[in-house]
PDB file of N, CA and C in Angstrom:
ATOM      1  N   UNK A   1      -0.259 -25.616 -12.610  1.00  0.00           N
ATOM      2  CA  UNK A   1      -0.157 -24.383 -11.857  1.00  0.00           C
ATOM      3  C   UNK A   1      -0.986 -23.304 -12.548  1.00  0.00           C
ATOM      4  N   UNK A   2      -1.617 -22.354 -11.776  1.00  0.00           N
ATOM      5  CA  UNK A   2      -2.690 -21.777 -12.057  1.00  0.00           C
ATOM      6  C   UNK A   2      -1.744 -19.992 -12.346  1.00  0.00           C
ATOM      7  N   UNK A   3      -1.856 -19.688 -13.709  1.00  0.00           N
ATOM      8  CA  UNK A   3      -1.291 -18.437 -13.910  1.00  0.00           C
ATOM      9  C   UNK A   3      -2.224 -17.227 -13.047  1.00  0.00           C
ATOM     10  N   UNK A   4      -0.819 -16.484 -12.600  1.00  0.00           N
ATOM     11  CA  UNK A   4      -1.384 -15.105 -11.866  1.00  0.00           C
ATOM     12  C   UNK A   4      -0.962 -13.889 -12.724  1.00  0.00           C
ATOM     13  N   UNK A   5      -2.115 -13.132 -12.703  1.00  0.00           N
ATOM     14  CA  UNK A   5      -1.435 -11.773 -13.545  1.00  0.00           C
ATOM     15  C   UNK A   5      -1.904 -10.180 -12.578  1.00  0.00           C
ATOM     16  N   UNK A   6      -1.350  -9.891 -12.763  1.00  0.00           N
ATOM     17  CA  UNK A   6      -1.011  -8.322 -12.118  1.00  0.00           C
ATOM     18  C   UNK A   6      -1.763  -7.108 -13.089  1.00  0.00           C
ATOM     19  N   UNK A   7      -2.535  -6.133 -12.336  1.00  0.00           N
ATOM     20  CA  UNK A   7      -2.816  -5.297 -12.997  1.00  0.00           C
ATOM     21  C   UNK A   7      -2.135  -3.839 -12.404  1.00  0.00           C
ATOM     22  N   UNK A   8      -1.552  -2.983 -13.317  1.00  0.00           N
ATOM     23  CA  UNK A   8      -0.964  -2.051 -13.394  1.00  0.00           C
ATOM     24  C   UNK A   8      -1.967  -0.858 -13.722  1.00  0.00           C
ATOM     25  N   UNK A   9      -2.044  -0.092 -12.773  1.00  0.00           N
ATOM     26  CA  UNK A   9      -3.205   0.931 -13.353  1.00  0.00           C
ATOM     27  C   UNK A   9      -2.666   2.020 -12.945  1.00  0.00           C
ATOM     28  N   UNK A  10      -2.131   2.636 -13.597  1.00  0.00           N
ATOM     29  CA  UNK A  10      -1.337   4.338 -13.517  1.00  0.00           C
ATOM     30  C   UNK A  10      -2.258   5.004 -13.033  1.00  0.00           C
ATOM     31  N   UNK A  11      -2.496   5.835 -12.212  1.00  0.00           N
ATOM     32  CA  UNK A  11      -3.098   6.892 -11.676  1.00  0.00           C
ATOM     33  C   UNK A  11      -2.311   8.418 -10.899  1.00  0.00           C
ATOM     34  N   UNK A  12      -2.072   9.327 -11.631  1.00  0.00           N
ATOM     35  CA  UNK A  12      -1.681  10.254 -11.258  1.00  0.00           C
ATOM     36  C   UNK A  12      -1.480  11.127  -9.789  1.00  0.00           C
ATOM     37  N   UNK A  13      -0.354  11.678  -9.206  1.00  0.00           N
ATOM     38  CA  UNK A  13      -0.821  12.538  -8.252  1.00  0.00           C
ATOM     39  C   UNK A  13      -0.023  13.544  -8.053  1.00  0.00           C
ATOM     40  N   UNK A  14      -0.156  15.178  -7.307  1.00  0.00           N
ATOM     41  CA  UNK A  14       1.287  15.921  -7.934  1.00  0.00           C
ATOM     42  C   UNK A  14       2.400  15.403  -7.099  1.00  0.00           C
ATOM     43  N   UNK A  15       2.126  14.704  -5.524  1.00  0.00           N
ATOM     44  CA  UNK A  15       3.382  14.535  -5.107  1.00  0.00           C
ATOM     45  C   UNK A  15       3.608  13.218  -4.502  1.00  0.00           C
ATOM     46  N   UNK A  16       4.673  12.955  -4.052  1.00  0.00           N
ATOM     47  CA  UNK A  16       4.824  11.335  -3.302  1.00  0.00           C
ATOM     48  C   UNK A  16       3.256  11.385  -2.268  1.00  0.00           C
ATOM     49  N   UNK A  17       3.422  12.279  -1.348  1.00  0.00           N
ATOM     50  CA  UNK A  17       2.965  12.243   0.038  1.00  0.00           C
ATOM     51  C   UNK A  17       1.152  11.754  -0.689  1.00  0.00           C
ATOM     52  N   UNK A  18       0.718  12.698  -1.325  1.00  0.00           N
ATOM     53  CA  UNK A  18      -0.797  12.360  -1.891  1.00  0.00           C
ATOM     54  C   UNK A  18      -0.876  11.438  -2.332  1.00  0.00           C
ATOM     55  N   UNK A  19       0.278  11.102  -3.237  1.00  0.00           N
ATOM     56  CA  UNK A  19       0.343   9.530  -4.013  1.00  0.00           C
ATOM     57  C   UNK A  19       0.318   8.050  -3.194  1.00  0.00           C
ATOM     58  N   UNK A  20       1.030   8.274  -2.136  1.00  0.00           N
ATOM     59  CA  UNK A  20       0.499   7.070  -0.915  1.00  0.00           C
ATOM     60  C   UNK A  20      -0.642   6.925  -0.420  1.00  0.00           C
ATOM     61  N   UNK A  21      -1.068   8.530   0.015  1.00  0.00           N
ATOM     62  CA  UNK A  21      -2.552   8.377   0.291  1.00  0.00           C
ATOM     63  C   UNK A  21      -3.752   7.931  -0.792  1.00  0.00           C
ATOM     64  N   UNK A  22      -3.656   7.998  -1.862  1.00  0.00           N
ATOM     65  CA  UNK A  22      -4.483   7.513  -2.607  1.00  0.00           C
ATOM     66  C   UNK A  22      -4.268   6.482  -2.606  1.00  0.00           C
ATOM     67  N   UNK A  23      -3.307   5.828  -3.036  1.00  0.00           N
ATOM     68  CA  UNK A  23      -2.527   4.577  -3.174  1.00  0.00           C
ATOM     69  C   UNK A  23      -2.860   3.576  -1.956  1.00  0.00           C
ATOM     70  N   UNK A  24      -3.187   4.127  -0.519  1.00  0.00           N
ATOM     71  CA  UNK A  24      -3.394   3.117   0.556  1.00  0.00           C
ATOM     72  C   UNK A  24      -5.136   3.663   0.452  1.00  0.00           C
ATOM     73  N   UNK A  25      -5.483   4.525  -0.052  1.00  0.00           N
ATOM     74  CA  UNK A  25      -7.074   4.464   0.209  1.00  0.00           C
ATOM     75  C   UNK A  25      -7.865   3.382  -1.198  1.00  0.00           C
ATOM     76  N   UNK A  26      -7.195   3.752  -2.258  1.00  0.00           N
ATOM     77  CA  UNK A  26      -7.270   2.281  -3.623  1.00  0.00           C
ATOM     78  C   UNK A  26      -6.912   1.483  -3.039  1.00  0.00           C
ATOM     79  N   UNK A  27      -6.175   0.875  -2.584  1.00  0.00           N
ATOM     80  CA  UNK A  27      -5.605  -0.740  -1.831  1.00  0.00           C
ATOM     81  C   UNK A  27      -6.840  -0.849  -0.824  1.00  0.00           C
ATOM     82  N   UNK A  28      -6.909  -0.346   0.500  1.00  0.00           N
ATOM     83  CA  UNK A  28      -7.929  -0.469   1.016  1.00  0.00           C
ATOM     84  C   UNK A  28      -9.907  -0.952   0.366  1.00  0.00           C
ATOM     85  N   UNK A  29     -10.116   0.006  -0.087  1.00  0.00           N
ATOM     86  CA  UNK A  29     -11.379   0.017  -0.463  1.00  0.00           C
ATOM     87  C   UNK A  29     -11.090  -1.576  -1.634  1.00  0.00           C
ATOM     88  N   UNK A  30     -10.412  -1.685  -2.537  1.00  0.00           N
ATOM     89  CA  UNK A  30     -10.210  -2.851  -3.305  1.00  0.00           C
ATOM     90  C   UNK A  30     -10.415  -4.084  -2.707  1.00  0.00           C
ATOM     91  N   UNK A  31      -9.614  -4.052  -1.552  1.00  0.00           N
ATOM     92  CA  UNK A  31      -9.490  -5.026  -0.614  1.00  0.00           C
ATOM     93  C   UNK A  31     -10.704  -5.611  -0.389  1.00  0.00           C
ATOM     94  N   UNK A  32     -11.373  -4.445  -0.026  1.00  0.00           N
ATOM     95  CA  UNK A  32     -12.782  -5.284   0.579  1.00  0.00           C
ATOM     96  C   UNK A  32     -13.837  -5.624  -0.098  1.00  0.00           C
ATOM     97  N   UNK A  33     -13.464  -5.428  -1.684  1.00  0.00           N
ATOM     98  CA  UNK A  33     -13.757  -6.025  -3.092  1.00  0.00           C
ATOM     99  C   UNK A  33     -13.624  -7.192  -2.967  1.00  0.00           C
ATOM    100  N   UNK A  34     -11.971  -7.628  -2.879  1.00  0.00           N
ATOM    101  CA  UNK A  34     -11.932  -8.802  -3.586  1.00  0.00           C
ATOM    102  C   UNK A  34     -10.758  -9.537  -2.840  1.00  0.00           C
ATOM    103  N   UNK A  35     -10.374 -10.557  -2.128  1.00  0.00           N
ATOM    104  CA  UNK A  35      -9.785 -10.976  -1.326  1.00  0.00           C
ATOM    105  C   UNK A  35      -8.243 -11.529  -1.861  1.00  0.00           C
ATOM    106  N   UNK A  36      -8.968 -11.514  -3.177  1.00  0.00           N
ATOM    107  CA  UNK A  36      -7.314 -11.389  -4.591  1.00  0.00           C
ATOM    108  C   UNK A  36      -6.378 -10.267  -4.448  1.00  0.00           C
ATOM    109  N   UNK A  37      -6.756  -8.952  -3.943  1.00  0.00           N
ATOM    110  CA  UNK A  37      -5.907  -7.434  -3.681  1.00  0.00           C
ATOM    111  C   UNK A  37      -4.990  -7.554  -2.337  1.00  0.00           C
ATOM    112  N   UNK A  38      -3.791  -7.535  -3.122  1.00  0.00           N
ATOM    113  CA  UNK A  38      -2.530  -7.582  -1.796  1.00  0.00           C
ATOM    114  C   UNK A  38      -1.871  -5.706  -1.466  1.00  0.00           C
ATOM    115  N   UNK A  39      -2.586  -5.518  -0.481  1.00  0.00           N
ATOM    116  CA  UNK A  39      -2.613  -3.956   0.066  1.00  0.00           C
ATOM    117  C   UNK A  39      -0.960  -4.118  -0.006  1.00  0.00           C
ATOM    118  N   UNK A  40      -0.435  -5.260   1.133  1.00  0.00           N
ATOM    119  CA  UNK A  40       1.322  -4.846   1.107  1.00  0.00           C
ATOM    120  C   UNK A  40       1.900  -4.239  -0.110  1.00  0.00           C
ATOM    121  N   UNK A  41       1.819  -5.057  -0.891  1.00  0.00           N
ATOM    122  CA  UNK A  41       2.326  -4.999  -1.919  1.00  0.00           C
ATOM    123  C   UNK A  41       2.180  -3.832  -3.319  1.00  0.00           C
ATOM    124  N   UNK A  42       1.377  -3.011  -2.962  1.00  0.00           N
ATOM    125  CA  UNK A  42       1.391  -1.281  -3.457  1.00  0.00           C
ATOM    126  C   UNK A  42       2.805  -0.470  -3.048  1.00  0.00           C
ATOM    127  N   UNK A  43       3.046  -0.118  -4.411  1.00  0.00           N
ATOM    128  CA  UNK A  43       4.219   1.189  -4.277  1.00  0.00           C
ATOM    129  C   UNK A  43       3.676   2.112  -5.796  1.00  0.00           C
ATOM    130  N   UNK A  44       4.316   3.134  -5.006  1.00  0.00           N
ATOM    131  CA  UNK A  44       3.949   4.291  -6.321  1.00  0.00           C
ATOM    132  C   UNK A  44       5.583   5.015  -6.054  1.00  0.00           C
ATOM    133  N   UNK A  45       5.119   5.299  -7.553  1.00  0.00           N
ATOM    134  CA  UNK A  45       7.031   5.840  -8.447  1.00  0.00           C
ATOM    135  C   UNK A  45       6.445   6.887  -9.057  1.00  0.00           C
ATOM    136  N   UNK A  46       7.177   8.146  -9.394  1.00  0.00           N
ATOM    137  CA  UNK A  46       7.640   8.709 -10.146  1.00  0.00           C
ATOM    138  C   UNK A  46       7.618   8.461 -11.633  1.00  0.00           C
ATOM    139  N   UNK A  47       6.074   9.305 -12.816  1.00  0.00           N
ATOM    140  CA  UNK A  47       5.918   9.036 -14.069  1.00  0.00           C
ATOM    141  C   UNK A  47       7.372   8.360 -14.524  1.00  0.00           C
ATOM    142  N   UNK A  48       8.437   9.299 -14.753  1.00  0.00           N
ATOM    143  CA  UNK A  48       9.755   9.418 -15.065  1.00  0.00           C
ATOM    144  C   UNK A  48      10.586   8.388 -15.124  1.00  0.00           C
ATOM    145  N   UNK A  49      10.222   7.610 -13.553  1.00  0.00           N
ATOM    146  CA  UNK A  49      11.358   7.084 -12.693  1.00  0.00           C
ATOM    147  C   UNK A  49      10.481   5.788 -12.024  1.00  0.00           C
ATOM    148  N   UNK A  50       9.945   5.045 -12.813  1.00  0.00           N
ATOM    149  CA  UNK A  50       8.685   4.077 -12.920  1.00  0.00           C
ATOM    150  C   UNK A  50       9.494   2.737 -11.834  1.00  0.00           C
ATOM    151  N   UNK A  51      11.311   2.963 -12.234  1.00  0.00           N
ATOM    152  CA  UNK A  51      12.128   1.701 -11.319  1.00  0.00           C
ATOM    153  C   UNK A  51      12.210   2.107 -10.105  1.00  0.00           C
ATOM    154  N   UNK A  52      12.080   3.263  -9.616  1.00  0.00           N
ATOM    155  CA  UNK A  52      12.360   2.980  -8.348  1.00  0.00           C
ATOM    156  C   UNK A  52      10.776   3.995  -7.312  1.00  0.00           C
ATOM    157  N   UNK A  53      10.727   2.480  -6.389  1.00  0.00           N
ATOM    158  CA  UNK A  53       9.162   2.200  -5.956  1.00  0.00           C
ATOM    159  C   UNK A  53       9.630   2.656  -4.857  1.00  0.00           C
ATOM    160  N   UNK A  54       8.173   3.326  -4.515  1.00  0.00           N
ATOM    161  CA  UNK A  54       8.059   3.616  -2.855  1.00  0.00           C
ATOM    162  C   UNK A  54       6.726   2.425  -1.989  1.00  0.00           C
ATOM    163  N   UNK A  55       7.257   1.863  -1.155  1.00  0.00           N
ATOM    164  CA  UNK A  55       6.373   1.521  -0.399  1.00  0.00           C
ATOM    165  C   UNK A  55       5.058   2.172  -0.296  1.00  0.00           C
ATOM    166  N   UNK A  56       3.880   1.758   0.044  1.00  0.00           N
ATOM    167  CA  UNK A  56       2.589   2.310   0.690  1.00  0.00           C
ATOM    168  C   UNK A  56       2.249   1.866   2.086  1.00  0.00           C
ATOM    169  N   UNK A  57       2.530   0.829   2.257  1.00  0.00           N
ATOM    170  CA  UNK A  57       2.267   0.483   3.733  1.00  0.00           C
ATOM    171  C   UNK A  57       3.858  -0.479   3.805  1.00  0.00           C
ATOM    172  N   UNK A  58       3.786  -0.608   5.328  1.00  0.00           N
ATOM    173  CA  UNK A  58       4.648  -1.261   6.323  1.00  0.00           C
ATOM    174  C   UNK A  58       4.844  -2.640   5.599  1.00  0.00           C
ATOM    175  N   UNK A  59       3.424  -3.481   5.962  1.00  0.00           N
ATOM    176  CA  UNK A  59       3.609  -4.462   5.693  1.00  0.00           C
ATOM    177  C   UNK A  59       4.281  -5.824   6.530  1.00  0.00           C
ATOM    178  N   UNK A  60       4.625  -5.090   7.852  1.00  0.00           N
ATOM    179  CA  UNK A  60       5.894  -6.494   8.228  1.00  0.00           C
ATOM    180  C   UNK A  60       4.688  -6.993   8.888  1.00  0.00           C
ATOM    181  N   UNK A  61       4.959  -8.478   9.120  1.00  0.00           N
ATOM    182  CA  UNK A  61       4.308  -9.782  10.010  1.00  0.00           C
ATOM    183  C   UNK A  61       3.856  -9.137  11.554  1.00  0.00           C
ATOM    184  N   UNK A  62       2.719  -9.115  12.008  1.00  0.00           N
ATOM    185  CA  UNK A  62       2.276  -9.056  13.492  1.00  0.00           C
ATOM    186  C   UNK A  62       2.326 -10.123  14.371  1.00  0.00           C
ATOM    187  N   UNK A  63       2.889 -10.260  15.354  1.00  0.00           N
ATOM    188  CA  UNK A  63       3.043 -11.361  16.114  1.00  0.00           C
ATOM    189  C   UNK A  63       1.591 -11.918  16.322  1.00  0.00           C
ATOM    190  N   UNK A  64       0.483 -11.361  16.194  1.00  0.00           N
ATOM    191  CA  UNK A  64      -0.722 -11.919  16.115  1.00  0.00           C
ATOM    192  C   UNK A  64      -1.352 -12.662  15.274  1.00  0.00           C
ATOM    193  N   UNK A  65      -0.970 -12.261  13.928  1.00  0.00           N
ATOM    194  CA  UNK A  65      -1.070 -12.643  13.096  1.00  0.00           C
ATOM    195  C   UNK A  65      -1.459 -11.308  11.663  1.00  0.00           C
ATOM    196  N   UNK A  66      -1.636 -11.496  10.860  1.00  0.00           N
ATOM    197  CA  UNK A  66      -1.589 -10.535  10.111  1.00  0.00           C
ATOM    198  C   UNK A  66      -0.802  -9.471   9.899  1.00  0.00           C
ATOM    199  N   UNK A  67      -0.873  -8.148   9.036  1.00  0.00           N
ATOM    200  CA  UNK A  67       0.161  -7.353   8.870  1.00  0.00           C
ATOM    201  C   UNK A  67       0.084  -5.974   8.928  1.00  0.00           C
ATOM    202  N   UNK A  68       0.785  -5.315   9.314  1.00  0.00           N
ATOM    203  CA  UNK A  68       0.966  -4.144  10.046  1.00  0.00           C
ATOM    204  C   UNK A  68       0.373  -2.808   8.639  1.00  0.00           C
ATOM    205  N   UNK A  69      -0.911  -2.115   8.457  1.00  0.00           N
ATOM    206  CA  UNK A  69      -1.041  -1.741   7.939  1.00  0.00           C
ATOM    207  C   UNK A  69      -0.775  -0.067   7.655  1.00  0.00           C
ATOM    208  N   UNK A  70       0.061   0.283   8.701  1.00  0.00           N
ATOM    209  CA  UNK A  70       0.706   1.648   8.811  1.00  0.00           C
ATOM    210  C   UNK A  70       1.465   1.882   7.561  1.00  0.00           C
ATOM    211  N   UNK A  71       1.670   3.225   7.309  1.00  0.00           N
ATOM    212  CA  UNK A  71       3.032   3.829   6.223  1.00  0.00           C
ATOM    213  C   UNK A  71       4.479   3.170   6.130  1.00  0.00           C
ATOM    214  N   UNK A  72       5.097   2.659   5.483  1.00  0.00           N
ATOM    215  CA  UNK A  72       6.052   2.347   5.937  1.00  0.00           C
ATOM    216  C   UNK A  72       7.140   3.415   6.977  1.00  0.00           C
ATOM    217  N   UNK A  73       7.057   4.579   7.158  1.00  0.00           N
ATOM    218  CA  UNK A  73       7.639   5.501   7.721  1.00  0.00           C
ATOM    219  C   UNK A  73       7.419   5.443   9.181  1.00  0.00           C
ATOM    220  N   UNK A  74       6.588   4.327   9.476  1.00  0.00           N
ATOM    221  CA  UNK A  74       5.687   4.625  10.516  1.00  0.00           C
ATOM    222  C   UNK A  74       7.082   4.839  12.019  1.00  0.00           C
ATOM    223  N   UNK A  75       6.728   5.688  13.254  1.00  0.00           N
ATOM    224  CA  UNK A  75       7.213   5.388  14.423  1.00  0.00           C
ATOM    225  C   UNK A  75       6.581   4.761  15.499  1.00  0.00           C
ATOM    226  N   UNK A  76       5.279   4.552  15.526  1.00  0.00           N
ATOM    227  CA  UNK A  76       4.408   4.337  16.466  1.00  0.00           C
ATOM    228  C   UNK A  76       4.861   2.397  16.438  1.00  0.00           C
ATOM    229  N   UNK A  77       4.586   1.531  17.330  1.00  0.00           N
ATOM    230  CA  UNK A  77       4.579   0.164  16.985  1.00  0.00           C
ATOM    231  C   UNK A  77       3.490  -0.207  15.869  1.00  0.00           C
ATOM    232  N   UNK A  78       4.127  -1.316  14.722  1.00  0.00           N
ATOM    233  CA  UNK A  78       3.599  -1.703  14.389  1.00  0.00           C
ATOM    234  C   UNK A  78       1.651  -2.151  14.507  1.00  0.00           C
ATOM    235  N   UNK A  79       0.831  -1.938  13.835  1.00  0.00           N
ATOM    236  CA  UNK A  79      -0.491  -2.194  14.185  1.00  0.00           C
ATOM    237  C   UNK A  79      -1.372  -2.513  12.373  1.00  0.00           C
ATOM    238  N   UNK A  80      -2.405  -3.062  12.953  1.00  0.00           N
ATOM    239  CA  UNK A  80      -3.283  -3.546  11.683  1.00  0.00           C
ATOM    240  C   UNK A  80      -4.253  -2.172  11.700  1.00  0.00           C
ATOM    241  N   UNK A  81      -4.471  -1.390  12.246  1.00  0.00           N
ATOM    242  CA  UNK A  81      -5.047  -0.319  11.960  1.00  0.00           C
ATOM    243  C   UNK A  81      -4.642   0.859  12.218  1.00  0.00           C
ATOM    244  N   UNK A  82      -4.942   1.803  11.072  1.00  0.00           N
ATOM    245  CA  UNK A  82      -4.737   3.116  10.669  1.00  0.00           C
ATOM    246  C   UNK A  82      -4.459   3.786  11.768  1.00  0.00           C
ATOM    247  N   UNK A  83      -3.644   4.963  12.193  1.00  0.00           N
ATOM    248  CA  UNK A  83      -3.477   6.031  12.719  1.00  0.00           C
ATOM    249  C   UNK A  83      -3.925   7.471  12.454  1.00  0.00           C
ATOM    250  N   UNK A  84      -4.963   7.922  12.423  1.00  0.00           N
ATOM    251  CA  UNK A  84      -5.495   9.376  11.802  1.00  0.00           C
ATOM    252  C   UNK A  84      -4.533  10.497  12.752  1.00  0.00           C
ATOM    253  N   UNK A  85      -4.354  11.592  11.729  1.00  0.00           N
ATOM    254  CA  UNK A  85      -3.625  12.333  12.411  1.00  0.00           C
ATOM    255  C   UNK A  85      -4.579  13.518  12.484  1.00  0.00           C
ATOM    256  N   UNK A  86      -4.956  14.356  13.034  1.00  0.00           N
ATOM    257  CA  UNK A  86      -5.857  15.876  13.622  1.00  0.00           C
ATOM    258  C   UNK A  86      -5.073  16.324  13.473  1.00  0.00           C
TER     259      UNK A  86
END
């Protein structure tokens, strides 16, 4: 079995709300780096309070296939692409 390792890269932000957005714009752009980067699987915490994670994206299964890349907060149906807000 082939060992997997995780990289942890702290990056600062002053609040949750900015901290997702960076957090899903790093996941994104990575992504299309390297096919090794699992976007679901991003959460950002609190320097302080490192145990308890916030989601960055949704993440659940699309009946199409693939996964729903909205906020987890999202209300709109599930979708693989972004919602910009004006």
């Amino acid at each position: 079995m082939t060992e997997r390792w995780v990289i942890h890269l702290p990056v600062t932000a002053p609040d949750l709300f900015r901290a997702r957005i960076f957090a899903r714009t790093a996941a994104r752009v990575l992504a299309r780096l390297s096919a090794h980067v699992e976007p679901g699987g991003v959460t950002v915490s609190a320097e302080d309070q490192q145990c308890v994670r916030h989601w960055v994206f949704c993440d659940q299964r699309l009946p199409a296939g693939g996964r729903c890349t909205l906020p987890p907060d999202h209300t709109a149906p599930c979708s693989r692409r972004a919602l910009f807000r004006r």
